[in-house]
PDB file of N, CA and C in Angstrom:
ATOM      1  N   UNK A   1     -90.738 137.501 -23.282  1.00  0.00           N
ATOM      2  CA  UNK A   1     -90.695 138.919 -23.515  1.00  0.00           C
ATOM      3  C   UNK A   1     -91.679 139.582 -22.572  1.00  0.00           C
ATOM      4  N   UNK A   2     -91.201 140.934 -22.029  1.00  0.00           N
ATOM      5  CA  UNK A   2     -92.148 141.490 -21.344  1.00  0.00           C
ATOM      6  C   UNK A   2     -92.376 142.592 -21.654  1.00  0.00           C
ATOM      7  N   UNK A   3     -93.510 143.541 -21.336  1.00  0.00           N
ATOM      8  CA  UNK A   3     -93.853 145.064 -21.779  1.00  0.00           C
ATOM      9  C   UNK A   3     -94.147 146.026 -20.855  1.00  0.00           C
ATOM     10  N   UNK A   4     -93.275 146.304 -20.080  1.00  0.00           N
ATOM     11  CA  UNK A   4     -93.621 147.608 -18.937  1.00  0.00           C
ATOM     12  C   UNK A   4     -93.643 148.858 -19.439  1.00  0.00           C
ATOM     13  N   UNK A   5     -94.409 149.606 -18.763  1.00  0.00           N
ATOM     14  CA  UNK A   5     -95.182 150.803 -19.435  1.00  0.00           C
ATOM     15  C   UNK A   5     -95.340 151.659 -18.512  1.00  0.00           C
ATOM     16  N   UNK A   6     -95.149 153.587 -18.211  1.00  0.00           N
ATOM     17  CA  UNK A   6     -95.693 154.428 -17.044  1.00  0.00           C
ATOM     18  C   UNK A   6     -96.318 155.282 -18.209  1.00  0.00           C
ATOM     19  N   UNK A   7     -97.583 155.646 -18.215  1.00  0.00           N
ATOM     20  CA  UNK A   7     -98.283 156.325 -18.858  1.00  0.00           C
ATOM     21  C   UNK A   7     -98.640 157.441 -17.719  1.00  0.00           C
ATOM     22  N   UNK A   8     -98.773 157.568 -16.934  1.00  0.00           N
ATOM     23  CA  UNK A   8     -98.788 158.889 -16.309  1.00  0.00           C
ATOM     24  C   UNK A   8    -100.325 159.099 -16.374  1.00  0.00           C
ATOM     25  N   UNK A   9    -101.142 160.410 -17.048  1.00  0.00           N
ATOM     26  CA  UNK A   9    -102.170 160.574 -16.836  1.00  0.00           C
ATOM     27  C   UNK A   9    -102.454 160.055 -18.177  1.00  0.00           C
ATOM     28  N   UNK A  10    -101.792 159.346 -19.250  1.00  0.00           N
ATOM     29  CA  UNK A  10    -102.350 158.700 -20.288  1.00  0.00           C
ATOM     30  C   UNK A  10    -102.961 157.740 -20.209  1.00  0.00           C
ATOM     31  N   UNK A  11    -103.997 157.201 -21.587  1.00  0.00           N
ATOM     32  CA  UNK A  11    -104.568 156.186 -21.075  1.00  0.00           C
ATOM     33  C   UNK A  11    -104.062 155.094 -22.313  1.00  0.00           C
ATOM     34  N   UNK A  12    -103.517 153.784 -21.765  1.00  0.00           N
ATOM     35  CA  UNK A  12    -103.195 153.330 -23.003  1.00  0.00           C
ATOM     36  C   UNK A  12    -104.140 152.818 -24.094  1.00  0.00           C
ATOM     37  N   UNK A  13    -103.819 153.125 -25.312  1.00  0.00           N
ATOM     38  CA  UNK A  13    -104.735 152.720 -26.507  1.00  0.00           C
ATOM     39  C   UNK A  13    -104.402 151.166 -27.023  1.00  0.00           C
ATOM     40  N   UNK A  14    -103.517 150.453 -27.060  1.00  0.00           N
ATOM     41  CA  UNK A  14    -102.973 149.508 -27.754  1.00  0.00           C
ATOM     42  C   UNK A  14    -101.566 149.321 -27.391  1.00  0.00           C
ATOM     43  N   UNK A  15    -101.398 147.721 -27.423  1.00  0.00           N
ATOM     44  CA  UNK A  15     -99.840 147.337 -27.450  1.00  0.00           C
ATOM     45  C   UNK A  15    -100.081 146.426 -29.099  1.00  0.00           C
ATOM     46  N   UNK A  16     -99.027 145.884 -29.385  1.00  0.00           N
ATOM     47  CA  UNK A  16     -98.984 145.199 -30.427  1.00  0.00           C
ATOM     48  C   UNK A  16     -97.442 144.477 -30.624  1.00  0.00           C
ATOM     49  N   UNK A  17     -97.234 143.118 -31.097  1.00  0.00           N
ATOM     50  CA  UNK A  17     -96.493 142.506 -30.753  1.00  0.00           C
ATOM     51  C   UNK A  17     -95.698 142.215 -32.468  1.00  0.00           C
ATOM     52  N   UNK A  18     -94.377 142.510 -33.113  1.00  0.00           N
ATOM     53  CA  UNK A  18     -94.689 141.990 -34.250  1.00  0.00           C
ATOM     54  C   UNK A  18     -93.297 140.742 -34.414  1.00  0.00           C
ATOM     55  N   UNK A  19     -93.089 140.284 -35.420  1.00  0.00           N
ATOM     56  CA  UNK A  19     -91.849 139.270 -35.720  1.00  0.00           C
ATOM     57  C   UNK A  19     -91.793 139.784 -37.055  1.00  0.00           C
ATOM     58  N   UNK A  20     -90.485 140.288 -37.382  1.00  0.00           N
ATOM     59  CA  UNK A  20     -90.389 140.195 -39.342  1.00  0.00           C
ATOM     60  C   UNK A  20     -91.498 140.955 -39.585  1.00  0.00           C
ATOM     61  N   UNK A  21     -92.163 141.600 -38.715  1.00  0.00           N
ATOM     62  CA  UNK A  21     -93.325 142.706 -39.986  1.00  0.00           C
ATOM     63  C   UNK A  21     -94.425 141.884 -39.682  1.00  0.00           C
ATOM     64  N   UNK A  22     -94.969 141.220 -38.932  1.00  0.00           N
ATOM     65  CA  UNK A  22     -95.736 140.709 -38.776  1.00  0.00           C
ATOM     66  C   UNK A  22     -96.211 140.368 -37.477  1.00  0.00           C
ATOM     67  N   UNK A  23     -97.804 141.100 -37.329  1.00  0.00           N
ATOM     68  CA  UNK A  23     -98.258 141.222 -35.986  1.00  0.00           C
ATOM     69  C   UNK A  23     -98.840 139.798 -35.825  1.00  0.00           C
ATOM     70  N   UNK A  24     -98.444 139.278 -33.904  1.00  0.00           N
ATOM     71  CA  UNK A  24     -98.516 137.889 -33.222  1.00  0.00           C
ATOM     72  C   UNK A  24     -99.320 137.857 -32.105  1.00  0.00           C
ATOM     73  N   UNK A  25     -99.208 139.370 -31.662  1.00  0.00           N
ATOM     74  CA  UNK A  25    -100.269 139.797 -30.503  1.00  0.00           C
ATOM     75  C   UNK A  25    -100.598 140.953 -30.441  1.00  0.00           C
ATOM     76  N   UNK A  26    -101.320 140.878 -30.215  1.00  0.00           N
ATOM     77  CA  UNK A  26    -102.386 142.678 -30.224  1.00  0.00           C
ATOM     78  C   UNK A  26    -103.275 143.430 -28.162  1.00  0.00           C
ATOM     79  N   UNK A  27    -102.876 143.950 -27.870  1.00  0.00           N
ATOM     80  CA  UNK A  27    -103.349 143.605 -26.449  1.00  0.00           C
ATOM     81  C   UNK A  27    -104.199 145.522 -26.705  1.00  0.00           C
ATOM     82  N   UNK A  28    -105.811 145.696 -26.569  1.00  0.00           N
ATOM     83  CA  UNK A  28    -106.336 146.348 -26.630  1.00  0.00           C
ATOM     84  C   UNK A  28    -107.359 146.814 -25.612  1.00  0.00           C
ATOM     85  N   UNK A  29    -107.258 147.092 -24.644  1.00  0.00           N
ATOM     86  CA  UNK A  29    -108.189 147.263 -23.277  1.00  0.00           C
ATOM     87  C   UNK A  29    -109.329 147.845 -23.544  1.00  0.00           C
ATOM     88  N   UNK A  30    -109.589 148.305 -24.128  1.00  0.00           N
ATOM     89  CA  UNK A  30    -111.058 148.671 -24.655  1.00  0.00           C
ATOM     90  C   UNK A  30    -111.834 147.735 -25.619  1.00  0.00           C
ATOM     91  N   UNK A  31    -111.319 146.677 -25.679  1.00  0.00           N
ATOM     92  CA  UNK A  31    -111.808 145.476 -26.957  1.00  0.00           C
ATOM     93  C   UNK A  31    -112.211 144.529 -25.822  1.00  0.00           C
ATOM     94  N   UNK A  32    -113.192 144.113 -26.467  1.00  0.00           N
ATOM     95  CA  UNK A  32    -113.688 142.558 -25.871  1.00  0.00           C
ATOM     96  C   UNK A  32    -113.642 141.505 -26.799  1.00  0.00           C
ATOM     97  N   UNK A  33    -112.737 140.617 -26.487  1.00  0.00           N
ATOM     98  CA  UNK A  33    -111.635 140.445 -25.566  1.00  0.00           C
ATOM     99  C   UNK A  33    -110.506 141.150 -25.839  1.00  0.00           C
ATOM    100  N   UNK A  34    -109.647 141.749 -24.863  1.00  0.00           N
ATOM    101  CA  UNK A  34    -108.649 142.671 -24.995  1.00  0.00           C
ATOM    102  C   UNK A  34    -107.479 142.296 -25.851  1.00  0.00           C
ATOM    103  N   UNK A  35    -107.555 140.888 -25.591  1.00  0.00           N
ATOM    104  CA  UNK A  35    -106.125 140.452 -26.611  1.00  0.00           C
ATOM    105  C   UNK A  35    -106.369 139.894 -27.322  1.00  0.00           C
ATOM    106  N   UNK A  36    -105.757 139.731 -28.035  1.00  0.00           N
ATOM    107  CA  UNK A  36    -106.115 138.492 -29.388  1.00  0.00           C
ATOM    108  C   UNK A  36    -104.251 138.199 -29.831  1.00  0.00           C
ATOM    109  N   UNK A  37    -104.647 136.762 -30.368  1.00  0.00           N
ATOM    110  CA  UNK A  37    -102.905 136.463 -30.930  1.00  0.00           C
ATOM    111  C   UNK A  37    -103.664 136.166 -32.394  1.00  0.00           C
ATOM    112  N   UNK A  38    -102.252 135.976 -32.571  1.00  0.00           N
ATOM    113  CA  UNK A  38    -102.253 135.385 -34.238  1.00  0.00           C
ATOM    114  C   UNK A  38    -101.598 134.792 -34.715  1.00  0.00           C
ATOM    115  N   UNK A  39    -101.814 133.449 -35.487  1.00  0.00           N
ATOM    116  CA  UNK A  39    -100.591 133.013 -35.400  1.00  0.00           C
ATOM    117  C   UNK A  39     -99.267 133.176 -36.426  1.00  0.00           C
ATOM    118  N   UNK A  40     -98.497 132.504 -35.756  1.00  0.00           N
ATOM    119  CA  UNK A  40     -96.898 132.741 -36.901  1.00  0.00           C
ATOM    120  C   UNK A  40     -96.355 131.791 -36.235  1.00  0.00           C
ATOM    121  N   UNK A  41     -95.434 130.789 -37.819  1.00  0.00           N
ATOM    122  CA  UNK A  41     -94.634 129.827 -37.261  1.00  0.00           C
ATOM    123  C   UNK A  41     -93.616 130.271 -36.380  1.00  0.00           C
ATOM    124  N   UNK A  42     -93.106 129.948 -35.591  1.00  0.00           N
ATOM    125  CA  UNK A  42     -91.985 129.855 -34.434  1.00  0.00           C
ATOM    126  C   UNK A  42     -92.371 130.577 -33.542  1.00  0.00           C
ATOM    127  N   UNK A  43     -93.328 131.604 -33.133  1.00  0.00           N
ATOM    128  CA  UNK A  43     -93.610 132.020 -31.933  1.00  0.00           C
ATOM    129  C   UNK A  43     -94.989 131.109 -31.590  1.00  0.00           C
ATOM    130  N   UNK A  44     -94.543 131.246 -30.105  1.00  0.00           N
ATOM    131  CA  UNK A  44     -96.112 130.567 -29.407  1.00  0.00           C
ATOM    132  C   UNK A  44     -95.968 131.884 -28.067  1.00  0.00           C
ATOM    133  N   UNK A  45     -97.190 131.947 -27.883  1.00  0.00           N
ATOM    134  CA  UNK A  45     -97.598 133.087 -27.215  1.00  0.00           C
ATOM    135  C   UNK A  45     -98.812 132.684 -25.879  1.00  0.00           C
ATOM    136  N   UNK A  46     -97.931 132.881 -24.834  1.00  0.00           N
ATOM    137  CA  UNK A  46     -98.642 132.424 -23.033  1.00  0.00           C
ATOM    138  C   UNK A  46     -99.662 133.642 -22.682  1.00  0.00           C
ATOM    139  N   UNK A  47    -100.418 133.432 -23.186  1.00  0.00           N
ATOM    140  CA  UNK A  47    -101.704 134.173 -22.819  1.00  0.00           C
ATOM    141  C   UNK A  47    -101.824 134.766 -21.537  1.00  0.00           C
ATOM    142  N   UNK A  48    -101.265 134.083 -20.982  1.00  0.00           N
ATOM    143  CA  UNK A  48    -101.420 134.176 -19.231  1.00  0.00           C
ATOM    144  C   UNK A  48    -100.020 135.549 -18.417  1.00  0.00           C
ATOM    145  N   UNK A  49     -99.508 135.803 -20.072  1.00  0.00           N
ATOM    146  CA  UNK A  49     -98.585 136.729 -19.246  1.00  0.00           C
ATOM    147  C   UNK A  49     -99.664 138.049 -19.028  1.00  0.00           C
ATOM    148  N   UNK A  50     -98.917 138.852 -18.415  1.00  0.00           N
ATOM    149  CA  UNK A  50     -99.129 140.637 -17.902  1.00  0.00           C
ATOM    150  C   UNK A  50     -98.097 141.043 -18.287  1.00  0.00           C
ATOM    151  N   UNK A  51     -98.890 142.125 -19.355  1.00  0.00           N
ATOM    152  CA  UNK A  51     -98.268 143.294 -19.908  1.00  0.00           C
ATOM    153  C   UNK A  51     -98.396 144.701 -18.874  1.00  0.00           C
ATOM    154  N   UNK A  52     -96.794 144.629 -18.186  1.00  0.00           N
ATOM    155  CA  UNK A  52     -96.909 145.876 -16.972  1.00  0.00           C
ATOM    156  C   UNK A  52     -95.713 147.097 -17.899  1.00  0.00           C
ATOM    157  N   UNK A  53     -96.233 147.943 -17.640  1.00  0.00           N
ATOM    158  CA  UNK A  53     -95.684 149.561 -18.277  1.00  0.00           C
ATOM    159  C   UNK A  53     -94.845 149.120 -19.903  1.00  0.00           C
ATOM    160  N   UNK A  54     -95.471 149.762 -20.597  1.00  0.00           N
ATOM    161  CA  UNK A  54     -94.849 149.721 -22.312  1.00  0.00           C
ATOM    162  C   UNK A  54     -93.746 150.556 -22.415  1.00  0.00           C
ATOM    163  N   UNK A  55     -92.515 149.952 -22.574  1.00  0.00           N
ATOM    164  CA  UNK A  55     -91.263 150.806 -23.153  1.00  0.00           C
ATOM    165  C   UNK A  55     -91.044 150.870 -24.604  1.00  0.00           C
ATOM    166  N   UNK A  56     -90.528 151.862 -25.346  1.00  0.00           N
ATOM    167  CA  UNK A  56     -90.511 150.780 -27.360  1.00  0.00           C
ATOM    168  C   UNK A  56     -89.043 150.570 -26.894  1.00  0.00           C
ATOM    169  N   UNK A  57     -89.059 149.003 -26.953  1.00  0.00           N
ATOM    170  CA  UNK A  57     -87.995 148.618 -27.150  1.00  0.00           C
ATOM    171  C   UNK A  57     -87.989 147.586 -28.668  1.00  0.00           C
ATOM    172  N   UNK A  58     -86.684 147.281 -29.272  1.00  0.00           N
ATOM    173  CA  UNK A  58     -87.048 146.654 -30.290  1.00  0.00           C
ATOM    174  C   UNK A  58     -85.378 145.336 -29.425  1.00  0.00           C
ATOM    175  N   UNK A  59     -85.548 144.517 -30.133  1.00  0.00           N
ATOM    176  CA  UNK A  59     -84.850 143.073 -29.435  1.00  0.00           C
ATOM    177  C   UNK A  59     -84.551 142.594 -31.049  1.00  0.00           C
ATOM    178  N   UNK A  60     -83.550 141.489 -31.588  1.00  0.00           N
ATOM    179  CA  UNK A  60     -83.408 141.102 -32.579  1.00  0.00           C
ATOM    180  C   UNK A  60     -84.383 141.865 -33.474  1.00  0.00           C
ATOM    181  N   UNK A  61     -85.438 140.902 -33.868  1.00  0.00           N
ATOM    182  CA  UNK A  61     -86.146 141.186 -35.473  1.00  0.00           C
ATOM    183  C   UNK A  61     -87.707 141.229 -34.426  1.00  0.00           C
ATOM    184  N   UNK A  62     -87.668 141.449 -33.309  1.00  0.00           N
ATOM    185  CA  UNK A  62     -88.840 141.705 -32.356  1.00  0.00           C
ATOM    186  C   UNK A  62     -89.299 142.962 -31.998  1.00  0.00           C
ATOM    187  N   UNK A  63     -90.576 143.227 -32.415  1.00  0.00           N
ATOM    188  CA  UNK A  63     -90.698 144.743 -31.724  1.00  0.00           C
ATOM    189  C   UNK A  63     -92.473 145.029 -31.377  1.00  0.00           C
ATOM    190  N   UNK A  64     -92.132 146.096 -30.852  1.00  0.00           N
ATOM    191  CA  UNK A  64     -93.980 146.157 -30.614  1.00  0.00           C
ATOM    192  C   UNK A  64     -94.493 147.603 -30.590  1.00  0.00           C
ATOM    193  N   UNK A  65     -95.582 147.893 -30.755  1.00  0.00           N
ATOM    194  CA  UNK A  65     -96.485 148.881 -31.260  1.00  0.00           C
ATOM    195  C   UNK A  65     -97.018 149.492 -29.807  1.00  0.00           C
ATOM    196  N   UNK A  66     -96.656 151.095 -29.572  1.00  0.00           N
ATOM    197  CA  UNK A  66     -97.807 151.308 -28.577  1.00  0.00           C
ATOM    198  C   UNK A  66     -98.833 152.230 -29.453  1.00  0.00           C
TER     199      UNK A  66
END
């Protein structure tokens, strides 16, 4: 899954990742450390991706928070 985003002169506050109602990743640029996961059976989550420009899109039972 990926998260592209054009915020323009906004600044982003938060992404958030959920399954079934339930948040798996949280990506916060003003937090140290910016991301944090969490876990839930059946997702595993590659740390190593980049979250480029946030759209709300929702996918099956997948969706995410800006």
């Amino acid at each position: 899954m990926q998260c592209h985003y054009k915020l323009g002169d906004e600044t982003l506050y938060s992404v958030k990742w959920y399954k079934d109602g339930n948040e798996f990743y949280r990506y916060v640029p003003r937090n140290s450390p910016a991301t944090q996961v969490f876990p839930l059976v059946g997702v595993t989550v590659d740390s190593h991706s980049v979250l480029n420009d946030v759209k709300v899109v929702v996918i099956a039972h997948f969706a995410y928070e800006k």
